[in-house]
C-alpha atoms as a PDB file:
ATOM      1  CA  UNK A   1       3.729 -10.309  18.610  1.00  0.00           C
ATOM      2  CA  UNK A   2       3.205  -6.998  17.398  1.00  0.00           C
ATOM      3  CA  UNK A   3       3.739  -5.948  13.897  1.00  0.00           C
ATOM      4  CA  UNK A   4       4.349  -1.896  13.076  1.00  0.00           C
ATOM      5  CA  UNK A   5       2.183  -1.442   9.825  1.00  0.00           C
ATOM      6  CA  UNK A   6       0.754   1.755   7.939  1.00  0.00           C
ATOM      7  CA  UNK A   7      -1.666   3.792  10.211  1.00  0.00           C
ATOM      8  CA  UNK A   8      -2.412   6.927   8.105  1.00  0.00           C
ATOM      9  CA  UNK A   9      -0.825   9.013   5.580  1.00  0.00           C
ATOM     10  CA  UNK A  10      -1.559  12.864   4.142  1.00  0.00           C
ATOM     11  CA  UNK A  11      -0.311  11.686   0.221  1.00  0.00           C
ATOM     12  CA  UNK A  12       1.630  14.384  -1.581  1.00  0.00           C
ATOM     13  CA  UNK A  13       0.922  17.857   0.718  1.00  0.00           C
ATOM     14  CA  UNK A  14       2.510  21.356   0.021  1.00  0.00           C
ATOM     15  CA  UNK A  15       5.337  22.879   2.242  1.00  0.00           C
ATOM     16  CA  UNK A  16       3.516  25.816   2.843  1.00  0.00           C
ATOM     17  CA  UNK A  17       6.171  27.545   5.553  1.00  0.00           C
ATOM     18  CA  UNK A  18       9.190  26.546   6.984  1.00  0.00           C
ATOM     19  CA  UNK A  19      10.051  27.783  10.267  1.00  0.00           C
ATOM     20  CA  UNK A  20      13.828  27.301  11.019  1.00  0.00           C
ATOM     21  CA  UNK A  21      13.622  29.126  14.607  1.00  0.00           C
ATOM     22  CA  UNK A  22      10.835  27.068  15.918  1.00  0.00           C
ATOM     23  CA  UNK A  23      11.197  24.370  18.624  1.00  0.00           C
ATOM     24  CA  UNK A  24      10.602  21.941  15.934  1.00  0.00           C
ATOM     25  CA  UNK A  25       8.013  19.765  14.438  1.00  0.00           C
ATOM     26  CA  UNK A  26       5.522  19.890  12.142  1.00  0.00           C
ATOM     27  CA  UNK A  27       2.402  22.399  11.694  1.00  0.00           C
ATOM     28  CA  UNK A  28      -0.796  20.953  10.267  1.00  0.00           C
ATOM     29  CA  UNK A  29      -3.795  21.920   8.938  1.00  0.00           C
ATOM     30  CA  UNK A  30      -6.087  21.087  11.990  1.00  0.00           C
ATOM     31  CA  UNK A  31      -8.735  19.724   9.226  1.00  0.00           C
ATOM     32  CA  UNK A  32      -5.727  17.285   7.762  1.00  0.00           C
ATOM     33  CA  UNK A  33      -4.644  15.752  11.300  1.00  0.00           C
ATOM     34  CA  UNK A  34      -8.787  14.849  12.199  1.00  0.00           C
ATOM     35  CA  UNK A  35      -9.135  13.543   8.407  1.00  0.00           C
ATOM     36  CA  UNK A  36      -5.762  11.163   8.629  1.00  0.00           C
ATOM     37  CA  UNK A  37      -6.578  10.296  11.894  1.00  0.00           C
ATOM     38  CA  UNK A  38      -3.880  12.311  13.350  1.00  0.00           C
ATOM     39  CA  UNK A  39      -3.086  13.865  17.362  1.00  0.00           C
ATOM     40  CA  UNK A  40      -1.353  16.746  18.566  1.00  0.00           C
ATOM     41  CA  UNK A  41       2.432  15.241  19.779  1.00  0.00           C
ATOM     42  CA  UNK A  42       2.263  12.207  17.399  1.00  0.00           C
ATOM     43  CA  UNK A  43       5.309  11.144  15.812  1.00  0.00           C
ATOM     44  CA  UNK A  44       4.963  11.208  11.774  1.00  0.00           C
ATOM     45  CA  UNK A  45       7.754  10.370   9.591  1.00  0.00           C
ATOM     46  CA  UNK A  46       8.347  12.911   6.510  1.00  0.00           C
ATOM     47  CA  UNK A  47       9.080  11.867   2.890  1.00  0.00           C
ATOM     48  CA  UNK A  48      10.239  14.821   0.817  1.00  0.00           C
ATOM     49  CA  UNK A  49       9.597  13.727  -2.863  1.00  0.00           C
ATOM     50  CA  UNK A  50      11.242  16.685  -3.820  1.00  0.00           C
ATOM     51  CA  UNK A  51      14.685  15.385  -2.631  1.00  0.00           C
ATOM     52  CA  UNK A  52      14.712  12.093  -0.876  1.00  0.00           C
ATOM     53  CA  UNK A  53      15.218  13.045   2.771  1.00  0.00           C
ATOM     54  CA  UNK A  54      13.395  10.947   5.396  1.00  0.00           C
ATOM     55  CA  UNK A  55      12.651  12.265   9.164  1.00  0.00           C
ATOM     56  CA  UNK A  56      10.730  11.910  11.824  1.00  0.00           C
ATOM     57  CA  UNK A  57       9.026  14.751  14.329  1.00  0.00           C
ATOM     58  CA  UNK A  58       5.802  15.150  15.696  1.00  0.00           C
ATOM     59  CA  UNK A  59       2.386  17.037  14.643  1.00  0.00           C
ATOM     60  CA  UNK A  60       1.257  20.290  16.202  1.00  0.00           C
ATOM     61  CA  UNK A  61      -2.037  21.599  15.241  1.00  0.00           C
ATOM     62  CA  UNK A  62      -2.446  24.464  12.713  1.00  0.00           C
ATOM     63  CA  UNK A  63      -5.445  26.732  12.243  1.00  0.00           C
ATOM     64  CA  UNK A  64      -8.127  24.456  10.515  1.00  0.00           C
ATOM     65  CA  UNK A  65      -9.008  25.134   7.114  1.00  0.00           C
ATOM     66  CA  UNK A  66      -5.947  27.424   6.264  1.00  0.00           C
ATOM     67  CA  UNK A  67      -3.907  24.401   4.502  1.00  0.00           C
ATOM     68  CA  UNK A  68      -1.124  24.960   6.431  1.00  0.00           C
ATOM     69  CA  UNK A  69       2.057  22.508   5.840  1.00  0.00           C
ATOM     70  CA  UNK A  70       4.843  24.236   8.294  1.00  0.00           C
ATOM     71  CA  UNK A  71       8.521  22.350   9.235  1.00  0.00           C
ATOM     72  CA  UNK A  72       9.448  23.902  12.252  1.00  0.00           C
ATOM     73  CA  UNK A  73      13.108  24.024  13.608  1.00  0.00           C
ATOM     74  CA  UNK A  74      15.617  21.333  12.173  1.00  0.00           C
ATOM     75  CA  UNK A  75      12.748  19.918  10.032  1.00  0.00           C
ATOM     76  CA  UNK A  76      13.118  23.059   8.064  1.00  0.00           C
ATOM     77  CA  UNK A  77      16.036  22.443   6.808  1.00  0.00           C
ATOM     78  CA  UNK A  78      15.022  19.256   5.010  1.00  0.00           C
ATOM     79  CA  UNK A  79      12.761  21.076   2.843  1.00  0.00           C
ATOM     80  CA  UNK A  80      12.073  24.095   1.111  1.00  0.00           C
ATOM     81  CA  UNK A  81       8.543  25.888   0.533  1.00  0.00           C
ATOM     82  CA  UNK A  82       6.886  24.557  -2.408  1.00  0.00           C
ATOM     83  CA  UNK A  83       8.243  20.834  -1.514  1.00  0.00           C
ATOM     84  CA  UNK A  84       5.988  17.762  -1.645  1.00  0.00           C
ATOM     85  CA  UNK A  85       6.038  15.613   0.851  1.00  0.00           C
ATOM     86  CA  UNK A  86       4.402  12.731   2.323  1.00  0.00           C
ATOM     87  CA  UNK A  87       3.413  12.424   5.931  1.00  0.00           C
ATOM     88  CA  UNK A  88       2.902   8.707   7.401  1.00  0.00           C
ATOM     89  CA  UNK A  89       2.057   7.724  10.835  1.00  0.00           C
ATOM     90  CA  UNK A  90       2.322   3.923  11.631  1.00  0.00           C
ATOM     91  CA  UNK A  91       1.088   1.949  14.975  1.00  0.00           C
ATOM     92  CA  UNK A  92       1.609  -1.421  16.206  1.00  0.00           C
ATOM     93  CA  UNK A  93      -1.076  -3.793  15.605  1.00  0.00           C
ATOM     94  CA  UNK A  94      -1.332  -7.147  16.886  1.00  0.00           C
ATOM     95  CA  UNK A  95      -2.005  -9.830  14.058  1.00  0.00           C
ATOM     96  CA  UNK A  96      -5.947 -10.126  14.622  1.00  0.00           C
ATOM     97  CA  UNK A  97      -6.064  -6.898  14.727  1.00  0.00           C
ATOM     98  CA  UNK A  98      -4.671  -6.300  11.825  1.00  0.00           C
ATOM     99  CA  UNK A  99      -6.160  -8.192   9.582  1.00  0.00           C
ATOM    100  CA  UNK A 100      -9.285  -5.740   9.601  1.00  0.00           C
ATOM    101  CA  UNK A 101      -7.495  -2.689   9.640  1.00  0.00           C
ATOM    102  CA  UNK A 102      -7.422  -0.157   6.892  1.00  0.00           C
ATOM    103  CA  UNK A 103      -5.781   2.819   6.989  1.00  0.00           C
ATOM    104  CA  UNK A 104      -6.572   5.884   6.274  1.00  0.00           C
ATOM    105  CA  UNK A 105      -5.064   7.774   3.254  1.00  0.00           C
ATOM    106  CA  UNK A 106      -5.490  11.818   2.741  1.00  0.00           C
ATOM    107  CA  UNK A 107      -4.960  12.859  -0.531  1.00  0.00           C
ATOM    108  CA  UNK A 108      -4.715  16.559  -0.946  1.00  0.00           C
ATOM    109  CA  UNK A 109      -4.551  18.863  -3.808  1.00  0.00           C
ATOM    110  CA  UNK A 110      -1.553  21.782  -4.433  1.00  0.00           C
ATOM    111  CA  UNK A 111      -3.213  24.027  -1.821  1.00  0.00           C
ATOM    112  CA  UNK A 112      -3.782  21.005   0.853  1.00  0.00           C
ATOM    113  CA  UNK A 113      -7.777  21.037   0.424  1.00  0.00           C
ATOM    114  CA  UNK A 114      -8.636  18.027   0.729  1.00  0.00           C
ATOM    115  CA  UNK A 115      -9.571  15.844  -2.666  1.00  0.00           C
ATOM    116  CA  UNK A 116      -9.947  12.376  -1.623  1.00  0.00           C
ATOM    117  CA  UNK A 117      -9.722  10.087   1.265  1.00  0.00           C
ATOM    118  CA  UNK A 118      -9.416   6.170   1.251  1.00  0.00           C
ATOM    119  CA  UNK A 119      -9.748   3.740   4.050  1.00  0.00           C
ATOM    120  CA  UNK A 120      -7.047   1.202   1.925  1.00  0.00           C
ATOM    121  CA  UNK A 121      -3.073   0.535   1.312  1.00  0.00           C
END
């Protein structure tokens, strides 16, 4: 059996740019996805703390080190520049498996430089 648990999560980033005529997606800082562990093409789902809205889309790479947050295409409309949101990925793990695994947790300051990041939940 496998059991879909918590694989990584950027905690609390900055809409930095939303992009409404864009295929769709999300843009990250290229520095954020290698932190949380992250791919180009990954599905993420996207907590807006802001306003409650939940969705999922996938990660494209943004230029690293520029702290870039974008929601490209429908994503856009779910939230506004400014927003804070949380980013999760999850995986399926078997049970052995994942009893050792930690995730990994970005936590990033109003700019999305990164402050902290924890191998917990």
């Amino acid at each position: 059996m496998k059991i879909e648990s918590l694989y990584s999560k950027i905690h609390r980033a900055t809409v930095s740019d939303a992009n409404l005529n864009y295929e769709g997606s999300i843009t990250i800082d290229k520095k954020l996805i290698k932190k949380a562990n992250l791919r180009a093409g990954q599905k993420v789902e996207i907590v807006n703390i802001n306003n409650g809205e939940r969705f999922a889309t996938y990660v494209i790479e943004g230029k690293k080190g520029s702290g870039t947050i974008c929601l490209n295409g429908a994503a856009a409309r779910k939230a506004e520049v400014g927003d804070k949101i949380i980013i999760i990925a999850y995986a399926l793990f078997g049970r052995k498996e994942l009893k050792k695994f930690k995730p990994t947790i970005v936590f990033v300051d109003d700019n999305n430089k990164i402050k902290e990041v924890k191998r917990d939940v």
